[in-house]
Protein backbone atom coordinates (compact mmCIF):
# COMPACT_ATOMS: atom_id res chain seq x y z
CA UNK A 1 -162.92 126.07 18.77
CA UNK A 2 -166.23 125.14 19.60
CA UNK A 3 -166.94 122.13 21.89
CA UNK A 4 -170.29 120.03 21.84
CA UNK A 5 -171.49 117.01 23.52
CA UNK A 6 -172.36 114.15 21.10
CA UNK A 7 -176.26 113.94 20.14
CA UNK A 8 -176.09 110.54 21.27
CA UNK A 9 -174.49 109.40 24.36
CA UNK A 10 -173.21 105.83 25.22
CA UNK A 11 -176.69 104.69 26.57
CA UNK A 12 -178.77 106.24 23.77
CA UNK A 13 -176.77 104.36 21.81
CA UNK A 14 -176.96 101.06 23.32
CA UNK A 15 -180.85 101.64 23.67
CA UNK A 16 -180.99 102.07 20.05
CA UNK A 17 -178.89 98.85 19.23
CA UNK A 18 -181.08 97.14 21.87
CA UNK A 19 -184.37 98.46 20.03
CA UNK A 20 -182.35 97.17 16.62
CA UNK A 21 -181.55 93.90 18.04
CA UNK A 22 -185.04 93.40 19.46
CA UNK A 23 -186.28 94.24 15.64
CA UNK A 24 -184.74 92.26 13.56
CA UNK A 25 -185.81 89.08 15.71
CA UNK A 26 -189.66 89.89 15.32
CA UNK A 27 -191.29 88.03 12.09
CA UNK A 28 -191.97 90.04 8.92
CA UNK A 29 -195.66 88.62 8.54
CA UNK A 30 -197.06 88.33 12.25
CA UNK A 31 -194.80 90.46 14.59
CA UNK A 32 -194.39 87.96 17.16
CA UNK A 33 -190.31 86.95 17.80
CA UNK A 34 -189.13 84.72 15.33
CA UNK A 35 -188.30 82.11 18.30
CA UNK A 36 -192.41 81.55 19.20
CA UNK A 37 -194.27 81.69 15.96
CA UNK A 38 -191.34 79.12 13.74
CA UNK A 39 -190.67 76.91 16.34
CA UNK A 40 -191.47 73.33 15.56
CA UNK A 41 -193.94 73.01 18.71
CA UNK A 42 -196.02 76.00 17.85
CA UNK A 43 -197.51 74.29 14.61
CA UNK A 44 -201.12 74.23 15.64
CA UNK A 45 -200.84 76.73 18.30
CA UNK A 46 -202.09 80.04 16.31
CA UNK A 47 -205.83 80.44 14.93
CA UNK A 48 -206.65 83.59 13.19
CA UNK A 49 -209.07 85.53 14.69
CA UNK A 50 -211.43 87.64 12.54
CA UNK A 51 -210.59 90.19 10.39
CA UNK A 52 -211.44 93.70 10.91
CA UNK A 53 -211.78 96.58 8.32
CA UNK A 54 -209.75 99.41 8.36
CA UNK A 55 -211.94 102.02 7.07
CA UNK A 56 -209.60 104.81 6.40
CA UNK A 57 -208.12 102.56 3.97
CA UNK A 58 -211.49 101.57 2.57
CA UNK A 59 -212.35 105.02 1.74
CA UNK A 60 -208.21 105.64 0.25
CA UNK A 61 -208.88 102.81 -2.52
CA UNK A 62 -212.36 103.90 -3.30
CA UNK A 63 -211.14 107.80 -3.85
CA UNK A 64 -207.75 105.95 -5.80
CA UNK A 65 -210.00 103.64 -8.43
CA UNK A 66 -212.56 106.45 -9.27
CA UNK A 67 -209.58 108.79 -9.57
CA UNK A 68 -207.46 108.96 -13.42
CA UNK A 69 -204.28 110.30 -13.69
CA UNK A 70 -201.45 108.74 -15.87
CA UNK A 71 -199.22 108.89 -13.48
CA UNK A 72 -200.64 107.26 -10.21
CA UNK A 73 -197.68 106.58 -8.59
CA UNK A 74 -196.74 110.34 -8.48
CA UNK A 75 -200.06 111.08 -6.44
CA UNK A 76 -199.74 111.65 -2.79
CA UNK A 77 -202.79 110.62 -0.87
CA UNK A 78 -203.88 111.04 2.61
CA UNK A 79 -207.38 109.93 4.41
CA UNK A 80 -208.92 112.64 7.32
CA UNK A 81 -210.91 112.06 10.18
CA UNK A 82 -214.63 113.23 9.87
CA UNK A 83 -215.56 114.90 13.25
């Protein structure tokens, strides 16, 4: 019979539910916890700041609309770094 220790001991596990926990209170859309950015006295508090470009992505959708294939879903794409 072969003994192990568990992969996950008593703290990793409550770290884990903590990280869970801490999650699932954070807003889908900005991030922030749910508490701040849909309370009633933060109406007026947020302004959006600028955008900014991600380029990586700007150079994925111009490769993905010159590209045909009649299954586009199946393709895999990935953007690299020029050095």
């Amino acid at each position: 019979m072969t003994t192990r220790e568990p992969e996950w001991t008593e703290e990793d596990q409550a770290w884990i539910l903590a990280l869970a926990l801490y999650r699932a209170g954070l807003c889908p859309n900005c991030g922030r916890p749910m508490r701040e950015c849909t309370a009633a006295g933060a109406d007026g508090k947020y302004e959006a700041d600028l955008p900014a470009r991600c380029h990586a992505t700007t150079a994925l959708l111009i490769a993905q609309a010159a590209f045909s294939n009649p299954q586009p879903a199946a393709m895999l794409w990935r953007t690299i770094h020029r050095q």
